[in-house]
Protein backbone atom coordinates (compact mmCIF):
# COMPACT_ATOMS: atom_id res chain seq x y z
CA UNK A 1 0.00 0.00 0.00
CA UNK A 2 1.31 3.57 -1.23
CA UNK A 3 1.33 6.30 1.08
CA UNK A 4 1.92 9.97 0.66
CA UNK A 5 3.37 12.86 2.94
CA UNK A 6 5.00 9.66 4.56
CA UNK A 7 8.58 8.84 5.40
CA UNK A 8 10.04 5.75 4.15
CA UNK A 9 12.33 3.48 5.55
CA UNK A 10 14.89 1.65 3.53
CA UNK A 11 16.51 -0.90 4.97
CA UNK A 12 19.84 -2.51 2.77
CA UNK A 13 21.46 -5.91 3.97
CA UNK A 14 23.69 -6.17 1.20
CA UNK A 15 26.26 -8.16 2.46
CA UNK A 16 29.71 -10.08 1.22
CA UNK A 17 31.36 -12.70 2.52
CA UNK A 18 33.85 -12.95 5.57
CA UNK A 19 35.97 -16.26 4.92
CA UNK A 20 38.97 -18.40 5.79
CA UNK A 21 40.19 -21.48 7.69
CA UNK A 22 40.98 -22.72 10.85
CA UNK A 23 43.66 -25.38 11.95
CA UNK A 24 45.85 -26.47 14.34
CA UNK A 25 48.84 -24.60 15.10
CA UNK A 26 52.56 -26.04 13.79
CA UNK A 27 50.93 -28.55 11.55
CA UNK A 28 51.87 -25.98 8.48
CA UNK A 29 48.13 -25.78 7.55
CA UNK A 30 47.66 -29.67 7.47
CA UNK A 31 45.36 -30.18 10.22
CA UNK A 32 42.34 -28.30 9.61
CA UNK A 33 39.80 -28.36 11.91
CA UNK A 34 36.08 -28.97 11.41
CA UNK A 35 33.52 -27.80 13.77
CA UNK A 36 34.57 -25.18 15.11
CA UNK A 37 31.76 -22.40 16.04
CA UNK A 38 33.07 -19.23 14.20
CA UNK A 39 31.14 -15.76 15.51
CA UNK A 40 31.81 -12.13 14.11
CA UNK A 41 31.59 -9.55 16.67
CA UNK A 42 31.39 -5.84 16.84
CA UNK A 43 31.57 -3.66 20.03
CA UNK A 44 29.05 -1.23 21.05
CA UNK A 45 29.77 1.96 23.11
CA UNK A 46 26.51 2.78 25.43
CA UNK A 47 26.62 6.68 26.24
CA UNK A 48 29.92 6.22 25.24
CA UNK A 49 31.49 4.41 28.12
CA UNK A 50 29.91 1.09 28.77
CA UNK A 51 30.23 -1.72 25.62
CA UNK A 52 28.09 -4.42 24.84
CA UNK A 53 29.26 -6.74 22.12
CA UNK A 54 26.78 -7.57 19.50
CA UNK A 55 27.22 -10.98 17.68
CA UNK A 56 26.82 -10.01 13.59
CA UNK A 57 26.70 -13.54 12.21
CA UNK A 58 27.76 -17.50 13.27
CA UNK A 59 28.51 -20.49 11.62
CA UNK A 60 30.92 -23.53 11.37
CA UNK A 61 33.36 -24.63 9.72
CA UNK A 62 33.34 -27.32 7.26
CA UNK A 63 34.84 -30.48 6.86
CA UNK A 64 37.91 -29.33 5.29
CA UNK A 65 37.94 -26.45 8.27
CA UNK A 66 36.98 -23.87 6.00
CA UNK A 67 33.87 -21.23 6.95
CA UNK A 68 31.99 -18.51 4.82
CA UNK A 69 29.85 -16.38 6.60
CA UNK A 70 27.60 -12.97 5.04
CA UNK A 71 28.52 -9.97 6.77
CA UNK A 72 26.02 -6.73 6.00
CA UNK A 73 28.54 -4.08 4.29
CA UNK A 74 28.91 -1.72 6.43
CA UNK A 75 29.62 -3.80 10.00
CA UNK A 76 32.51 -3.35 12.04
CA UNK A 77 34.43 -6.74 13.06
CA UNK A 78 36.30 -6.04 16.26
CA UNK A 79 37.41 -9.98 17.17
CA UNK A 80 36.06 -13.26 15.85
CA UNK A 81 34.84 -15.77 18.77
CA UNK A 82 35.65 -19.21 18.03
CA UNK A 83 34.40 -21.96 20.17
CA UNK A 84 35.83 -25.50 20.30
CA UNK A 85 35.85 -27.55 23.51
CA UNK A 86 37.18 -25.11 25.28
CA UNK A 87 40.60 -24.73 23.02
CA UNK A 88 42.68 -21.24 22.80
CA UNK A 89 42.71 -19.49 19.16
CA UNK A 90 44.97 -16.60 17.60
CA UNK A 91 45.08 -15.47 13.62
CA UNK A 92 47.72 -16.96 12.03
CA UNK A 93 50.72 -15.18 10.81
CA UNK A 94 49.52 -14.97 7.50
CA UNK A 95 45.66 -14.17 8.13
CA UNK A 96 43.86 -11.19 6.84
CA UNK A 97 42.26 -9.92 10.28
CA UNK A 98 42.63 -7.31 11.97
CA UNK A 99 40.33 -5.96 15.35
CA UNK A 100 37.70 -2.91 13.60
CA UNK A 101 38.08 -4.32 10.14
CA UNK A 102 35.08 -2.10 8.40
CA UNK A 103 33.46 -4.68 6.07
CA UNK A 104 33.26 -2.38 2.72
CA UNK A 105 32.79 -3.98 -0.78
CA UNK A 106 35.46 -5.95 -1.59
CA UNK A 107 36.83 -9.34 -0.53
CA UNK A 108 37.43 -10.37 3.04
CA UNK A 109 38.92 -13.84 2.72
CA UNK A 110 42.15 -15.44 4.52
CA UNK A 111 41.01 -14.38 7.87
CA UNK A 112 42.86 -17.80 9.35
CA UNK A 113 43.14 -19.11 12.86
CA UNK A 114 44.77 -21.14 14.36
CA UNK A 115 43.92 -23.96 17.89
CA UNK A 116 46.86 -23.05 19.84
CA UNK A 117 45.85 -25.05 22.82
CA UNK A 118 48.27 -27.47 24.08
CA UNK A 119 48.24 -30.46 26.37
CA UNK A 120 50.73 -32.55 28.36
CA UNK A 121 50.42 -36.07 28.07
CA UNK A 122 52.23 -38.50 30.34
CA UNK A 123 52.68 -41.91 28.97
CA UNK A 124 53.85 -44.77 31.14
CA UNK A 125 55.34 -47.77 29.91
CA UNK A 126 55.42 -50.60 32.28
CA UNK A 127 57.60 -53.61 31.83
């Protein structure tokens, strides 16, 4: 239904995608991990002290430990949350992020982490 002497909101979701991979560390890329819950993130300032952190999109990575996720053009990406049993992640050396990247037009690919958790293991051998 048209209406006149109104104001009219426009609303525009274009978005592009926000990609890359995520492995375990010193494996040189060979040990990619799948299942991994992957979550942009953007800060918000409230009266311009106080933040709240507003979640922008979430998926998972694939099989092959890849992820693609739409981000609206025009979002901020201050960190990526990754959740995976409880394991520790950083970018790798080579990845594309950085904290406040300003998703424009363009491509936003190789944003790569890496699992840098590590445990001990004790192995006794009796005999």
């Amino acid at each position: 239904h048209l209406n006149f002497k109104k104001p009219l909101q426009v609303y525009d979701d274009t978005n592009v995608l926000f990609s890359g991979k995520v492995f375990v560390a010193d494996t040189d890329k060979r040990c990619m991990m799948p299942n991994v819950e992957v979550c942009l993130t953007q800060e918000r300032k409230i009266g311009g002290v106080a933040r709240t952190n507003e979640t922008l999109v979430c998926g998972v990575t694939g099989p092959d430990g890849t992820y693609s996720l739409p981000v609206v053009i025009g979002s901020r990406v201050d960190y990526v949350d990754l959740q995976y049993h409880g394991h520790h992640f950083r970018p790798s050396l080579e990845s594309e992020f950085r904290a406040g990247m300003v998703i424009e037009d363009g491509y936003f690919g190789n944003n790569d982490f890496m699992d840098v958790e590590k445990a001990h293991v004790t192995v006794d051998i009796v005999g």
